[in-house]
PDB file of N, CA and C in Angstrom:
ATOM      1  N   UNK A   1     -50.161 -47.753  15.000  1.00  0.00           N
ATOM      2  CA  UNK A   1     -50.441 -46.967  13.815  1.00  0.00           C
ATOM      3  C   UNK A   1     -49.594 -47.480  12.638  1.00  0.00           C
ATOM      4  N   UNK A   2     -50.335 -47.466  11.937  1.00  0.00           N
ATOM      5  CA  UNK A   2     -49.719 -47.992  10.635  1.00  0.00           C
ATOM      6  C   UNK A   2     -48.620 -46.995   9.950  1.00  0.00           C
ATOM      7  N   UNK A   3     -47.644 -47.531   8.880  1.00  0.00           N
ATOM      8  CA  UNK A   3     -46.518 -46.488   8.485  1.00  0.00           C
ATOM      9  C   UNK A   3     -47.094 -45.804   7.413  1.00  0.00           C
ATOM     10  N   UNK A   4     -46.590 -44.401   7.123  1.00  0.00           N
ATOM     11  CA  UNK A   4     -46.423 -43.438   6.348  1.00  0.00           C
ATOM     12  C   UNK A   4     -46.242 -43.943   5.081  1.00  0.00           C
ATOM     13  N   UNK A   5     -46.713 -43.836   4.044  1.00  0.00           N
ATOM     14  CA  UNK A   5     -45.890 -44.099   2.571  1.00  0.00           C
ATOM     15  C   UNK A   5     -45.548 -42.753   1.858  1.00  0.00           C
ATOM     16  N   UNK A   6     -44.686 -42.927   1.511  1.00  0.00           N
ATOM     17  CA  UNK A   6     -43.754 -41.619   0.668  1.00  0.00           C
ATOM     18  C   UNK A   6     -45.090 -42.001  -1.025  1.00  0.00           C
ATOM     19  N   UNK A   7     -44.566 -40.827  -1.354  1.00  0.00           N
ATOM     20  CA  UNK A   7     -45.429 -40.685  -2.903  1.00  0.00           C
ATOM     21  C   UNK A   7     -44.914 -41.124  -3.654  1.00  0.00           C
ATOM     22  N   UNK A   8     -45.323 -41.607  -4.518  1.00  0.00           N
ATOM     23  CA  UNK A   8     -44.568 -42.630  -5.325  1.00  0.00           C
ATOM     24  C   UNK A   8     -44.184 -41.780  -6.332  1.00  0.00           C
ATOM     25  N   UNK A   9     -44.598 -40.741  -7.016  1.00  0.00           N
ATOM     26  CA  UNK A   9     -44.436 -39.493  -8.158  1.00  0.00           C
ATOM     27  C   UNK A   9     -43.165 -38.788  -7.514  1.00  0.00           C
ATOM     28  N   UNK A  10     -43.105 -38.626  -6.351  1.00  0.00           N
ATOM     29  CA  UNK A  10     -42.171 -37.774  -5.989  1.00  0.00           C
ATOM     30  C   UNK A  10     -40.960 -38.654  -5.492  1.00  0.00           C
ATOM     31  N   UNK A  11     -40.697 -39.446  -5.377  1.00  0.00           N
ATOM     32  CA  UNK A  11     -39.599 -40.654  -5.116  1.00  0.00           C
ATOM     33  C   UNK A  11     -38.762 -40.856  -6.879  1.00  0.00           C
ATOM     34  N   UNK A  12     -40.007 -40.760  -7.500  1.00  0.00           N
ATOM     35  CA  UNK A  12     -38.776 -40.416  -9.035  1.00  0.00           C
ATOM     36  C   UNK A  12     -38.793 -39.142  -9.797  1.00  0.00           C
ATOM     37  N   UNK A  13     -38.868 -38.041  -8.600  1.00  0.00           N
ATOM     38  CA  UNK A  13     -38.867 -36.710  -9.312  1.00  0.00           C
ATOM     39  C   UNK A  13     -37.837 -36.152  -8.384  1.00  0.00           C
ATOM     40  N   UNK A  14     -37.799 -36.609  -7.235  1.00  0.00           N
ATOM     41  CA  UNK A  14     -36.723 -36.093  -6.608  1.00  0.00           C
ATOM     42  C   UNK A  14     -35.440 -36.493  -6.104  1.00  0.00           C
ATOM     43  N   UNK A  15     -34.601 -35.937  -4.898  1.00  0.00           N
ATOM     44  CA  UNK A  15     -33.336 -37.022  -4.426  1.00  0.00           C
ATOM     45  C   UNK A  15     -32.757 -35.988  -3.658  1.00  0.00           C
ATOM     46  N   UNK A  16     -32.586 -36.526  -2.538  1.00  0.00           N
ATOM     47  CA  UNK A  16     -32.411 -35.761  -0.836  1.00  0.00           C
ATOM     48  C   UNK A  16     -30.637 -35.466  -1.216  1.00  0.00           C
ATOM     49  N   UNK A  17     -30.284 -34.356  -1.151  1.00  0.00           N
ATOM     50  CA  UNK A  17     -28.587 -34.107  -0.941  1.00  0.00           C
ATOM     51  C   UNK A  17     -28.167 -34.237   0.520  1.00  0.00           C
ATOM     52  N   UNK A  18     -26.939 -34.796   0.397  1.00  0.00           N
ATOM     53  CA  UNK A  18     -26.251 -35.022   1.990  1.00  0.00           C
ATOM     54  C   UNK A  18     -26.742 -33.800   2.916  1.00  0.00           C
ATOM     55  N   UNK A  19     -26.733 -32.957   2.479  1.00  0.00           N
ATOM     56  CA  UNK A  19     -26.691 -31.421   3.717  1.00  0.00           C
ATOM     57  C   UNK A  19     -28.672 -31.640   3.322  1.00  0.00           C
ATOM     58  N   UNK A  20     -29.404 -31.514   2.709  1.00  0.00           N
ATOM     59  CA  UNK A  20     -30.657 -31.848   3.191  1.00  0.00           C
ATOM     60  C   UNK A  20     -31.480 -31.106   2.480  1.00  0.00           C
ATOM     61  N   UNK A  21     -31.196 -30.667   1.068  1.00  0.00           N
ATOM     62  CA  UNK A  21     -31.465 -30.129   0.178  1.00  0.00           C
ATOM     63  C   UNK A  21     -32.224 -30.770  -0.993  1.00  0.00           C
ATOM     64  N   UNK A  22     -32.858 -30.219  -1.631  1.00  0.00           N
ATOM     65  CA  UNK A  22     -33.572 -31.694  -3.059  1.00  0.00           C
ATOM     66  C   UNK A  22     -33.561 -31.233  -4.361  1.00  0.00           C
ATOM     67  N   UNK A  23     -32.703 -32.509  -5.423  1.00  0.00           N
ATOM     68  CA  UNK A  23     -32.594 -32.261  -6.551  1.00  0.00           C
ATOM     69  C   UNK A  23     -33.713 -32.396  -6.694  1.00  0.00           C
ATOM     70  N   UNK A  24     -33.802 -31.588  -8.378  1.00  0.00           N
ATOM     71  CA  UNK A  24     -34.893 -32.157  -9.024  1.00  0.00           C
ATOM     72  C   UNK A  24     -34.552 -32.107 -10.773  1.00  0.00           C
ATOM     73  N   UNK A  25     -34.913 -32.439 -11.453  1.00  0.00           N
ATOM     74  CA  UNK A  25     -34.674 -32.251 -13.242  1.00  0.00           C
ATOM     75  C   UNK A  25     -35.451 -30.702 -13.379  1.00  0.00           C
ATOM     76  N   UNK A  26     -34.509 -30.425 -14.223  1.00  0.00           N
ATOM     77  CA  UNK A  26     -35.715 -28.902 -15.309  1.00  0.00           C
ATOM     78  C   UNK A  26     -36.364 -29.657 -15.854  1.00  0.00           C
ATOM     79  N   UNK A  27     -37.404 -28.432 -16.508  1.00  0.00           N
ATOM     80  CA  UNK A  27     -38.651 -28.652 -17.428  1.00  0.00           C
ATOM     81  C   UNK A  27     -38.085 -28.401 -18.434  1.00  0.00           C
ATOM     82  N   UNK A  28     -38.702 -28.404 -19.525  1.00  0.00           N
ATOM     83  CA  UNK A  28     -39.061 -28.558 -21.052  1.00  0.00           C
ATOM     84  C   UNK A  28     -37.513 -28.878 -21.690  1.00  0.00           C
ATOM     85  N   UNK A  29     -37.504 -29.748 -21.420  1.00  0.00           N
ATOM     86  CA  UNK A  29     -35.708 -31.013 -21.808  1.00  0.00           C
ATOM     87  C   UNK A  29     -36.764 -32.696 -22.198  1.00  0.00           C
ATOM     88  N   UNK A  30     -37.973 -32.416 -22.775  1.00  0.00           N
ATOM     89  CA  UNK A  30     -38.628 -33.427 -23.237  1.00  0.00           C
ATOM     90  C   UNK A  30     -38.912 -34.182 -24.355  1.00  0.00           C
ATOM     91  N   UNK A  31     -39.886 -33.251 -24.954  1.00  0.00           N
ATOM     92  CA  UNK A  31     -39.811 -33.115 -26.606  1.00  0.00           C
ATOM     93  C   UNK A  31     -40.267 -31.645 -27.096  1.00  0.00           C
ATOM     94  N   UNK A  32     -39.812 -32.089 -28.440  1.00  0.00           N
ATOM     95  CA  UNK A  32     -39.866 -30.648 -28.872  1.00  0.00           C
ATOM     96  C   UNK A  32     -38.933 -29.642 -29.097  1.00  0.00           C
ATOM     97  N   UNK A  33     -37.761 -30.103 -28.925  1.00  0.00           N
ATOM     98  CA  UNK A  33     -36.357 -29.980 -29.112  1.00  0.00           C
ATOM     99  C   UNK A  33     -35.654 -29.292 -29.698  1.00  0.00           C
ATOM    100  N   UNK A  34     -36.618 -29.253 -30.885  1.00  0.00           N
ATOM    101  CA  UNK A  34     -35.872 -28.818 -32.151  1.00  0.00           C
ATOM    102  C   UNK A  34     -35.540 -27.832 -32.803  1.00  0.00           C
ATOM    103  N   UNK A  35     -36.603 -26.974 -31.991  1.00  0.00           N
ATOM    104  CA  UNK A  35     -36.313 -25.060 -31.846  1.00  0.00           C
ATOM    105  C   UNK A  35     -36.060 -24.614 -30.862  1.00  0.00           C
ATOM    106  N   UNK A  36     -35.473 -25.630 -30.179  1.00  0.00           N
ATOM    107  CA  UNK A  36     -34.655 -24.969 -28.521  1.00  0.00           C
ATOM    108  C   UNK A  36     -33.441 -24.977 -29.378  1.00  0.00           C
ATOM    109  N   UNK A  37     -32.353 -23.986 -28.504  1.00  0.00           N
ATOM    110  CA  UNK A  37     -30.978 -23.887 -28.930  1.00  0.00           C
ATOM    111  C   UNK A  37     -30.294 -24.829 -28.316  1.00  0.00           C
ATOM    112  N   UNK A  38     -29.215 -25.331 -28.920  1.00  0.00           N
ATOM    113  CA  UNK A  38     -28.247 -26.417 -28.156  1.00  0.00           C
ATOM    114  C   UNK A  38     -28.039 -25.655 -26.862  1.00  0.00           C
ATOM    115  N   UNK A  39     -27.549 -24.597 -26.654  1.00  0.00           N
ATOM    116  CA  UNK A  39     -27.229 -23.714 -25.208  1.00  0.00           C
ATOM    117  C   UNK A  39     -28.288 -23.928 -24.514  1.00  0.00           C
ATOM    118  N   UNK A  40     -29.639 -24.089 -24.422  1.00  0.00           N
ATOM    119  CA  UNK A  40     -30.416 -24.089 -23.822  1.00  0.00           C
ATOM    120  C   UNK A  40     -31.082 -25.526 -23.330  1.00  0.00           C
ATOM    121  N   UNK A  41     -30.532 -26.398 -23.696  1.00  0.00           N
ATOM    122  CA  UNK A  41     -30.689 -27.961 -24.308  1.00  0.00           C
ATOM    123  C   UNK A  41     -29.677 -28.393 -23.407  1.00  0.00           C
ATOM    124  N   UNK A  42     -28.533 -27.791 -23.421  1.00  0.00           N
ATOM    125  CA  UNK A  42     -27.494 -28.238 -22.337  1.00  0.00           C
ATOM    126  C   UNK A  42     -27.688 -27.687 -20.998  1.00  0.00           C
ATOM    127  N   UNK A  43     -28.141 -26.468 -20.957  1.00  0.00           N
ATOM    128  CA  UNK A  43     -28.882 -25.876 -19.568  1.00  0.00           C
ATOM    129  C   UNK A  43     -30.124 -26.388 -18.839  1.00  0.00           C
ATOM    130  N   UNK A  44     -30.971 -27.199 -19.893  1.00  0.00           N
ATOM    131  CA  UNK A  44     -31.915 -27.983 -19.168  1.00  0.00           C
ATOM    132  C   UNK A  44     -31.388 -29.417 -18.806  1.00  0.00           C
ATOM    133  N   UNK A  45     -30.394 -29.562 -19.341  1.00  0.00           N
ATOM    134  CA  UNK A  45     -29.625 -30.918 -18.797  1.00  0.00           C
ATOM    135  C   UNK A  45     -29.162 -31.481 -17.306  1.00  0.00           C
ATOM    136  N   UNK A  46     -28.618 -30.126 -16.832  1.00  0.00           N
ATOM    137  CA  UNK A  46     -28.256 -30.158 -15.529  1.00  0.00           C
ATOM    138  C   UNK A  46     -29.526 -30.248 -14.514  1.00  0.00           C
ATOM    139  N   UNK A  47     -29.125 -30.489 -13.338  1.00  0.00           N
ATOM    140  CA  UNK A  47     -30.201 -30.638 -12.379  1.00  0.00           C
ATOM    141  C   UNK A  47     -30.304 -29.012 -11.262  1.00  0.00           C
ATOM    142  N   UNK A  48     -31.471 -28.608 -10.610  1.00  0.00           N
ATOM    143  CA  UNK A  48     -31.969 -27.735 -10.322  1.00  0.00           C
ATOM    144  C   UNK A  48     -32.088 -28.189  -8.948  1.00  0.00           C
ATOM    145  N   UNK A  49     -32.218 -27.022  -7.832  1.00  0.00           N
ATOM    146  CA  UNK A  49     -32.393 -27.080  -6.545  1.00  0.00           C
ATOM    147  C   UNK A  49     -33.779 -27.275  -6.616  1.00  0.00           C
ATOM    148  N   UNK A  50     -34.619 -27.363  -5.621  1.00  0.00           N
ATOM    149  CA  UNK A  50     -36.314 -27.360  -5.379  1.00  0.00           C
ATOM    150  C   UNK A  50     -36.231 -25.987  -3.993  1.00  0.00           C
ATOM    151  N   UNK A  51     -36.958 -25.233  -4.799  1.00  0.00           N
ATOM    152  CA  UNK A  51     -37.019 -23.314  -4.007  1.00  0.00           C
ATOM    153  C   UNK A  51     -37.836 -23.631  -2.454  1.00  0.00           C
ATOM    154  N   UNK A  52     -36.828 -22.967  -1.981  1.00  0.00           N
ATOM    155  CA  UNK A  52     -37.206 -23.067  -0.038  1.00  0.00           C
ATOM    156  C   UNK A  52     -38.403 -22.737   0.724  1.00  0.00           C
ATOM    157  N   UNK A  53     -39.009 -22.713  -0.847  1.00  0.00           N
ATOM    158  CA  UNK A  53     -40.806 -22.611  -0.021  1.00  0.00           C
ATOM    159  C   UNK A  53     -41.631 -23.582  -0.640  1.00  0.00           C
ATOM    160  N   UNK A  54     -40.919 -24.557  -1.458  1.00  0.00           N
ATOM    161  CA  UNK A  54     -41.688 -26.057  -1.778  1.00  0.00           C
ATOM    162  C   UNK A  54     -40.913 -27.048  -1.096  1.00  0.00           C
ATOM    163  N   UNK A  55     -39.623 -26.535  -0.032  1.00  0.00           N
ATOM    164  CA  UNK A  55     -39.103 -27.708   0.537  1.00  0.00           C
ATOM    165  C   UNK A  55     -39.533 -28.673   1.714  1.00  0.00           C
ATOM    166  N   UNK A  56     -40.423 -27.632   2.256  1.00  0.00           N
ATOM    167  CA  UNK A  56     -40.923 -28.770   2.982  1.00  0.00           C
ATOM    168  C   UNK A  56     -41.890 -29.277   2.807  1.00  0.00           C
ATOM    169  N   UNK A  57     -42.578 -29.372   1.533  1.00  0.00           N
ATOM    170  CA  UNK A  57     -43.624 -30.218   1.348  1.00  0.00           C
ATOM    171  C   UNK A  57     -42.954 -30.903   0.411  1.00  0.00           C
ATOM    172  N   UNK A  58     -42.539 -30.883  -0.025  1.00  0.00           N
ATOM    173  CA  UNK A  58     -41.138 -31.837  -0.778  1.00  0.00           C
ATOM    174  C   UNK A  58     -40.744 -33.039  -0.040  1.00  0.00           C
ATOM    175  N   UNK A  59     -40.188 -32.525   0.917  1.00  0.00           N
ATOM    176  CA  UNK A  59     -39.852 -33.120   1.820  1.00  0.00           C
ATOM    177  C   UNK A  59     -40.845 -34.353   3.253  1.00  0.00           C
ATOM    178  N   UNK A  60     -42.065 -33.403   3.071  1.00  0.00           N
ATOM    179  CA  UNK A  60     -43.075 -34.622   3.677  1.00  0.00           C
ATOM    180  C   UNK A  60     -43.691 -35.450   2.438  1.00  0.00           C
ATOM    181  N   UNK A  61     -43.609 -35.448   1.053  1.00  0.00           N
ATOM    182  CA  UNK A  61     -43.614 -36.200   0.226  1.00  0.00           C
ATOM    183  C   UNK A  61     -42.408 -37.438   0.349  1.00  0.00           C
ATOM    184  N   UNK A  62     -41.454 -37.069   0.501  1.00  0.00           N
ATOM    185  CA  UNK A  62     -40.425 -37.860   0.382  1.00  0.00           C
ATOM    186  C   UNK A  62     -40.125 -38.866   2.306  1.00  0.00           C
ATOM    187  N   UNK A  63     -41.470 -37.696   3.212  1.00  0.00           N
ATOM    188  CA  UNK A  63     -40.819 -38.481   4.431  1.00  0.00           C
ATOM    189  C   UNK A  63     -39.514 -38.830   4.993  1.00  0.00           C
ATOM    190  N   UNK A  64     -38.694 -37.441   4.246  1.00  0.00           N
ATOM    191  CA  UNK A  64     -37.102 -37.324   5.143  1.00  0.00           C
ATOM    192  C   UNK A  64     -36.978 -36.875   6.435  1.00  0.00           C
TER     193      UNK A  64
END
């Protein structure tokens, strides 16, 4: 049988943490900027968990 390929969309949307968890980026940190508040601009900056009922399809995307 031939191998599995991981998704290619989700290989640069996501990233497996040591304990087995998955980053991902926030939304609307794109364009459009300019009537977001800096506070809110720096809060979409940081990175976000992926919620424990998209993890395992997350995760058979990524084939961890």
């Amino acid at each position: 049988m031939p191998k599995m390929k991981s998704v290619s969309g989700a290989k640069k949307r996501f990233k497996l943490t040591g304990s087995g968890r998955v980053k991902r980026a926030k939304a609307y940190h794109n364009h459009i900027l300019e009537h977001k508040s800096a506070k809110r601009g720096r809060r979409l900056r940081k990175k976000g968990m992926v919620h424990d009922s998209d993890l395992r399809q997350i995760k058979r995307m990524l084939l961890a």
